[in-house]
C-alpha atoms as a PDB file:
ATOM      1  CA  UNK A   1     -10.240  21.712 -11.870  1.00  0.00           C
ATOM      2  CA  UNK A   2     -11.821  19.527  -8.934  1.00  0.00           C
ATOM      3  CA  UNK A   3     -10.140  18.176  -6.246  1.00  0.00           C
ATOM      4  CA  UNK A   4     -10.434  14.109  -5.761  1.00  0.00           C
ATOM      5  CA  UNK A   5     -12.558  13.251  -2.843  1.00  0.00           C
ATOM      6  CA  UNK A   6     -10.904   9.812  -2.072  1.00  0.00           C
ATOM      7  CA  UNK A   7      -7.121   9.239  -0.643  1.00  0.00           C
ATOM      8  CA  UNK A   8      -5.316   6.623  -2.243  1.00  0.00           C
ATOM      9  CA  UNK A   9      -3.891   3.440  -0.841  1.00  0.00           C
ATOM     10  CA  UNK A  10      -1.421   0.391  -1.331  1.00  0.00           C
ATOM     11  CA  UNK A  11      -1.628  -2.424   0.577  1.00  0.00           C
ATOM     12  CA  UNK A  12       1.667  -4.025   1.263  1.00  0.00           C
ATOM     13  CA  UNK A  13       1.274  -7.191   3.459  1.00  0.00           C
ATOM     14  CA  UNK A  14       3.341 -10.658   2.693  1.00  0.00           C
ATOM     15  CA  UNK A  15       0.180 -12.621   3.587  1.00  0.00           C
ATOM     16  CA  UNK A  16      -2.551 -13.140   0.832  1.00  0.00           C
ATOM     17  CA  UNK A  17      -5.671 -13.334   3.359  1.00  0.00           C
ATOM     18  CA  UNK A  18      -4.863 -10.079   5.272  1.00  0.00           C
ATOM     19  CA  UNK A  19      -4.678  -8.132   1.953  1.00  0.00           C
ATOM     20  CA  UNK A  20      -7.676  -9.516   0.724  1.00  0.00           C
ATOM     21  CA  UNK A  21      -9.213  -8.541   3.857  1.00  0.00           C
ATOM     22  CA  UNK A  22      -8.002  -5.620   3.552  1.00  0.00           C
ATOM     23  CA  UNK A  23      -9.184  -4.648  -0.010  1.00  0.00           C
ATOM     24  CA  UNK A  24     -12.470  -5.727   0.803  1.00  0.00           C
ATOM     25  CA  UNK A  25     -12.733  -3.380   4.091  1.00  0.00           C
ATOM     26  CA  UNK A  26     -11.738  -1.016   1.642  1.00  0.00           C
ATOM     27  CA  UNK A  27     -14.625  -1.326  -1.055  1.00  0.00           C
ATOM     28  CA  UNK A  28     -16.842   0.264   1.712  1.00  0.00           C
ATOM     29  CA  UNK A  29     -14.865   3.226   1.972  1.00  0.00           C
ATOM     30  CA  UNK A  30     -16.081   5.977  -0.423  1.00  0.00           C
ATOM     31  CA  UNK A  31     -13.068   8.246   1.077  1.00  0.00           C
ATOM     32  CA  UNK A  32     -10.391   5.472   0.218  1.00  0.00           C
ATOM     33  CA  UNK A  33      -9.291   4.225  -3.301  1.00  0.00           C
ATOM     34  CA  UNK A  34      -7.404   1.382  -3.115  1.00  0.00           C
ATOM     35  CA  UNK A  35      -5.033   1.143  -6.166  1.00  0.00           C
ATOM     36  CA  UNK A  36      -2.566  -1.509  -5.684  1.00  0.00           C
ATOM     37  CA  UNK A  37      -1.063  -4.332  -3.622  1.00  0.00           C
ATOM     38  CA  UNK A  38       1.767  -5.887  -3.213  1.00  0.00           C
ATOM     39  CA  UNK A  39       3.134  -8.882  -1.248  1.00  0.00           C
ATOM     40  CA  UNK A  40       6.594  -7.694  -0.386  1.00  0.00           C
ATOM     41  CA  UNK A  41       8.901  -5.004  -0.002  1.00  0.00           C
ATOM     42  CA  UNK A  42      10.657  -5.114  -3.398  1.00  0.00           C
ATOM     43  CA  UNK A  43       7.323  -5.185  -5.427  1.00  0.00           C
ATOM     44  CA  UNK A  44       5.636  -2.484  -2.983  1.00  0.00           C
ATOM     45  CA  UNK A  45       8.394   0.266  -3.292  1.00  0.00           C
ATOM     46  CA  UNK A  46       8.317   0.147  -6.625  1.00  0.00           C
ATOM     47  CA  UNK A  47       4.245   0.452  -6.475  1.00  0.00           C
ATOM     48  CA  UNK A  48       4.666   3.392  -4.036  1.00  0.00           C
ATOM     49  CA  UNK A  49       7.112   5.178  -6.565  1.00  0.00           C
ATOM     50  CA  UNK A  50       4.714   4.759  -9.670  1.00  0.00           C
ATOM     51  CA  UNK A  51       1.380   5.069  -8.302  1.00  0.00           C
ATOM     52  CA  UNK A  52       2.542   8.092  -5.207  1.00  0.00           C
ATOM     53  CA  UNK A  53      -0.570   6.959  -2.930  1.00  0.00           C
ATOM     54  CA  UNK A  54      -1.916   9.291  -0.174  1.00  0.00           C
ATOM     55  CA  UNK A  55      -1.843   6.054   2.297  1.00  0.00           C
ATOM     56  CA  UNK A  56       0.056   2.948   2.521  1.00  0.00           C
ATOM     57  CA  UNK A  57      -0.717  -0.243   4.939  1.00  0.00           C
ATOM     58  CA  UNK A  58       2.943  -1.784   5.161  1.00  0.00           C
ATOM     59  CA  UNK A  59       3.881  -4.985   7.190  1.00  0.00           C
ATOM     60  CA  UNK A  60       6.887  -4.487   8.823  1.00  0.00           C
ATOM     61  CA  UNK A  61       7.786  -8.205   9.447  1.00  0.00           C
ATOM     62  CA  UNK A  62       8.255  -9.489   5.517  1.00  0.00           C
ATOM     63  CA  UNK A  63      10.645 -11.535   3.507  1.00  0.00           C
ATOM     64  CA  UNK A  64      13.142  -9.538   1.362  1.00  0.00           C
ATOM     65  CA  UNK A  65      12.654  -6.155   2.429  1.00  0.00           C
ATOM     66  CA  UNK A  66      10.934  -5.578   5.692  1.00  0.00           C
ATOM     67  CA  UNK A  67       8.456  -2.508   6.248  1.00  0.00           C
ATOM     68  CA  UNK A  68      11.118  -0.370   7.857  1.00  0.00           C
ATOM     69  CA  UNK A  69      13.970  -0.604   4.633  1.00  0.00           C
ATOM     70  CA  UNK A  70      11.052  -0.079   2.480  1.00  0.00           C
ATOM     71  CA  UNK A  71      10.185   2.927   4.532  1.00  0.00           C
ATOM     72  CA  UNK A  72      13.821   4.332   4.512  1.00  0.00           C
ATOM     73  CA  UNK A  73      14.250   3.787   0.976  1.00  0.00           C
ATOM     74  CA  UNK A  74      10.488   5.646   0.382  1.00  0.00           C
ATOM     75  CA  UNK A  75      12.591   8.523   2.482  1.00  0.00           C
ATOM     76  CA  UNK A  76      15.569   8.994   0.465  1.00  0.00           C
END
């Protein structure tokens, strides 16, 4: 069995441009795989939960659940 050679990554960001920005930063990253976004707390958690990324870019400052009750409930 071989190993992946890429770490995975959601974006999480309440702000269409930035994640879009993001993604696209990401496309010239062989090492990074980016598998999902998400534009709030709710819909990222859930992402984070199915998908189990090696990285995740998280806004703190968002509607509905910030970055840091996303990150708790990621903890528990």
């Amino acid at each position: 069995m071989t190993e992946k050679s890429y770490a995975t990554v959601i974006i999480i960001d309440d702000h269409p441009l930035l994640r879009k920005g993001l993604s696209q930063l990401l496309e010239f990253e062989p090492e990074l795989m980016l598998l999902a976004e998400a534009s709030n707390g709710q819909q990222g958690l859930a992402l984070a939960i199915q998908n189990e990324p090696d990285l995740i870019i998280l806004d703190l400052n968002m509607p509905e659940k910030d970055g840091i009750e996303m990150m708790l409930s990621l903890k528990k």
